[in-house]
C-alpha atoms as a PDB file:
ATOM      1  CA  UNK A   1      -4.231   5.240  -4.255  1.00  0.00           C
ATOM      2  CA  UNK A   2      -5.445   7.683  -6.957  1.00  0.00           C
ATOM      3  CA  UNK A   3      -2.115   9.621  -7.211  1.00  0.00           C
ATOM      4  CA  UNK A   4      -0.556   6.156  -7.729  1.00  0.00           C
ATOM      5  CA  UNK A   5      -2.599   5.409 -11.348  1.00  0.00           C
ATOM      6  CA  UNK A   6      -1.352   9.051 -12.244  1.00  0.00           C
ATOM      7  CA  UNK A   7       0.487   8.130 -15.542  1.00  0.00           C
ATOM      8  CA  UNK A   8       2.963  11.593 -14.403  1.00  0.00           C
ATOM      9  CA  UNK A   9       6.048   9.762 -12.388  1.00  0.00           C
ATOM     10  CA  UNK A  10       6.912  13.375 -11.146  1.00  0.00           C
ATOM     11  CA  UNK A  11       3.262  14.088 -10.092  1.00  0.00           C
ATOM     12  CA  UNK A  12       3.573  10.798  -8.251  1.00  0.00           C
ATOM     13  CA  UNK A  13       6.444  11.398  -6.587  1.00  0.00           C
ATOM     14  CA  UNK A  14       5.202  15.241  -5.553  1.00  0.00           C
ATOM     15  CA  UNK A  15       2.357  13.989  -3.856  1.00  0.00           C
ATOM     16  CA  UNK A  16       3.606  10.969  -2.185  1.00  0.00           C
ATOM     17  CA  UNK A  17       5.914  13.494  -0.780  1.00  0.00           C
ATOM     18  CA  UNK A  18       3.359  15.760   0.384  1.00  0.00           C
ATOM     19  CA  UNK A  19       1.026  13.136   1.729  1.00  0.00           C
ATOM     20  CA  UNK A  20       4.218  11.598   3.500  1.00  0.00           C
ATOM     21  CA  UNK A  21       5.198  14.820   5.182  1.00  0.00           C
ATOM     22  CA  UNK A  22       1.624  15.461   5.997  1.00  0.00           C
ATOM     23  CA  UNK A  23       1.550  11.460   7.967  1.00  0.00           C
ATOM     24  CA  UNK A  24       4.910  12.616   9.720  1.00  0.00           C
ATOM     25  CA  UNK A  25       3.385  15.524  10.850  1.00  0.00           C
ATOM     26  CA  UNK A  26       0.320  13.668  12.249  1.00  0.00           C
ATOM     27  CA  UNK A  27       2.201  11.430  14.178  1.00  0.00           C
ATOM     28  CA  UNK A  28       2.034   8.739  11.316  1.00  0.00           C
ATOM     29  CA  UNK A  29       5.623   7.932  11.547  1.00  0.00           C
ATOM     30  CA  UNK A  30       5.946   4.408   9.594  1.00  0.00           C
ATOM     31  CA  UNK A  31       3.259   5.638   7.382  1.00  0.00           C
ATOM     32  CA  UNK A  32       4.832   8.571   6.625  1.00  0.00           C
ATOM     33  CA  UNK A  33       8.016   7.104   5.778  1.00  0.00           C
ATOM     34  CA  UNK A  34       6.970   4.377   3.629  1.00  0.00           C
ATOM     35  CA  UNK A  35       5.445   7.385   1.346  1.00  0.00           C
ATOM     36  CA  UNK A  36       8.669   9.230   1.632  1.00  0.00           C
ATOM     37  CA  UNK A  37      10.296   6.139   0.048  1.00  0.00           C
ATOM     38  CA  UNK A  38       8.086   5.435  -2.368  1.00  0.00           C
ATOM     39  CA  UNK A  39       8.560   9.423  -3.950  1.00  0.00           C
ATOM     40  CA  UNK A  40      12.387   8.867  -3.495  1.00  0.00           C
ATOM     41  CA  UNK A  41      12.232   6.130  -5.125  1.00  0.00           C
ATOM     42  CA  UNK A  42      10.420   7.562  -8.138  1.00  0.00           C
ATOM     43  CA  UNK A  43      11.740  10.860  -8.031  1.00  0.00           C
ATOM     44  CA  UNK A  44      15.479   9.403  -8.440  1.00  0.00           C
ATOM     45  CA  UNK A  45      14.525   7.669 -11.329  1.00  0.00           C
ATOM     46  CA  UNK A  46      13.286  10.462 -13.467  1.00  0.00           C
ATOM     47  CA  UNK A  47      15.997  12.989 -11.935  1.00  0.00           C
ATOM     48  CA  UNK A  48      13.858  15.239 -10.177  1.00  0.00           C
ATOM     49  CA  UNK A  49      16.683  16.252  -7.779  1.00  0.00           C
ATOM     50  CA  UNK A  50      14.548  19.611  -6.660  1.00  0.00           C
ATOM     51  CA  UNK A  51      11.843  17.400  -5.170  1.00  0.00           C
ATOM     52  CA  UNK A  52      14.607  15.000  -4.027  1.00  0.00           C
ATOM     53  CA  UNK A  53      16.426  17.801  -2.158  1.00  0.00           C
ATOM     54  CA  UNK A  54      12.412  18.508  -0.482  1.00  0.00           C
ATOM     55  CA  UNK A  55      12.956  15.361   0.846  1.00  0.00           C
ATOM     56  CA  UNK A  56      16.027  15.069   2.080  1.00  0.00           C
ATOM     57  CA  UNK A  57      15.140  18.444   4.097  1.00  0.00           C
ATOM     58  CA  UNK A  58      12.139  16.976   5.386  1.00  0.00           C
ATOM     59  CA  UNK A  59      13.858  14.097   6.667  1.00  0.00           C
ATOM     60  CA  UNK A  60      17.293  15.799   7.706  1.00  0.00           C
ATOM     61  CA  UNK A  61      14.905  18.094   9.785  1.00  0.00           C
ATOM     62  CA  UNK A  62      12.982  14.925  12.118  1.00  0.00           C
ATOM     63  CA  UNK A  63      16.347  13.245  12.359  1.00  0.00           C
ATOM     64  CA  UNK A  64      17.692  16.616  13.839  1.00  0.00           C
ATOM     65  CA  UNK A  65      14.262  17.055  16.122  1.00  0.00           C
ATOM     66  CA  UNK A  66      15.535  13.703  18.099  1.00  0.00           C
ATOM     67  CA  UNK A  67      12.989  11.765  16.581  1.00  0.00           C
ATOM     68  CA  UNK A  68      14.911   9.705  15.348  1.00  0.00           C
ATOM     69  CA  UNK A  69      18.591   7.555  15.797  1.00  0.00           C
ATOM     70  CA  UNK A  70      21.405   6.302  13.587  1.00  0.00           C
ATOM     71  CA  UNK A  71      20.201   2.915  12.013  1.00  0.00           C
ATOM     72  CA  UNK A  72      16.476   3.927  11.659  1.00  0.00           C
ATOM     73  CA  UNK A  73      14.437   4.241   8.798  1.00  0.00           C
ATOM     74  CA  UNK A  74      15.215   7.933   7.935  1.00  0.00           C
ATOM     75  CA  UNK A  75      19.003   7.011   7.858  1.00  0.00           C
ATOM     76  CA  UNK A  76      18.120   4.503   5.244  1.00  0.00           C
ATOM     77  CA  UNK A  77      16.517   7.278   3.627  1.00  0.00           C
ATOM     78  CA  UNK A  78      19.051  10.048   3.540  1.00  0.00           C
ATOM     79  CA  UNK A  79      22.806   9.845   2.112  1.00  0.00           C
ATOM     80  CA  UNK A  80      25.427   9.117   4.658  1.00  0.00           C
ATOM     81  CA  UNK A  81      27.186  13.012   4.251  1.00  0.00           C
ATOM     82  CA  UNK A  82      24.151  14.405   5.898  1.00  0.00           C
ATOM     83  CA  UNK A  83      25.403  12.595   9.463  1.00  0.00           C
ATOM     84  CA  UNK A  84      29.244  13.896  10.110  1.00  0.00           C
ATOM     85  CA  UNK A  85      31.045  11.047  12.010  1.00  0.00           C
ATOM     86  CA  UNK A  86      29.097   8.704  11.581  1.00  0.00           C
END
């Protein structure tokens, strides 16, 4: 909630990424996601691509652990060309 009155949008974004990796780590799926999407969200509007790429890893890297299947929330998340033939 703090990082959220931040008047930084790239501080914002940094930590909602961190705190969202931090929840998928934990187990917090849902949670964690919803945080992811909140820093994409921001981080595409000021074009911080380097902490947009962090994400995309993050996210490429649980769909590739099985967690998770086409149609889910990360594939909402990351851009089609990261899932050949799909």
């Amino acid at each position: 909630a703090l990082a959220r009155q931040e008047s930084n949008p790239f501080l914002v974004g940094m930590i909602l990424r961190r705190y969202g990796t931090y929840l998928l780590g934990v187990g917090r799926r849902d949670e964690g996601l919803a945080h992811l999407g909140e820093a994409q969200a921001i981080l595409a509007r000021i074009g911080a691509r380097g902490e947009l790429a962090k994400i995309e890893k993050v996210l490429f890297g649980t769909y590739q652990s099985g967690a998770f299947q086409p149609g889910d929330e990360v594939s909402r998340l990351l851009p089609v060309d990261h899932f050949p033939g799909w």
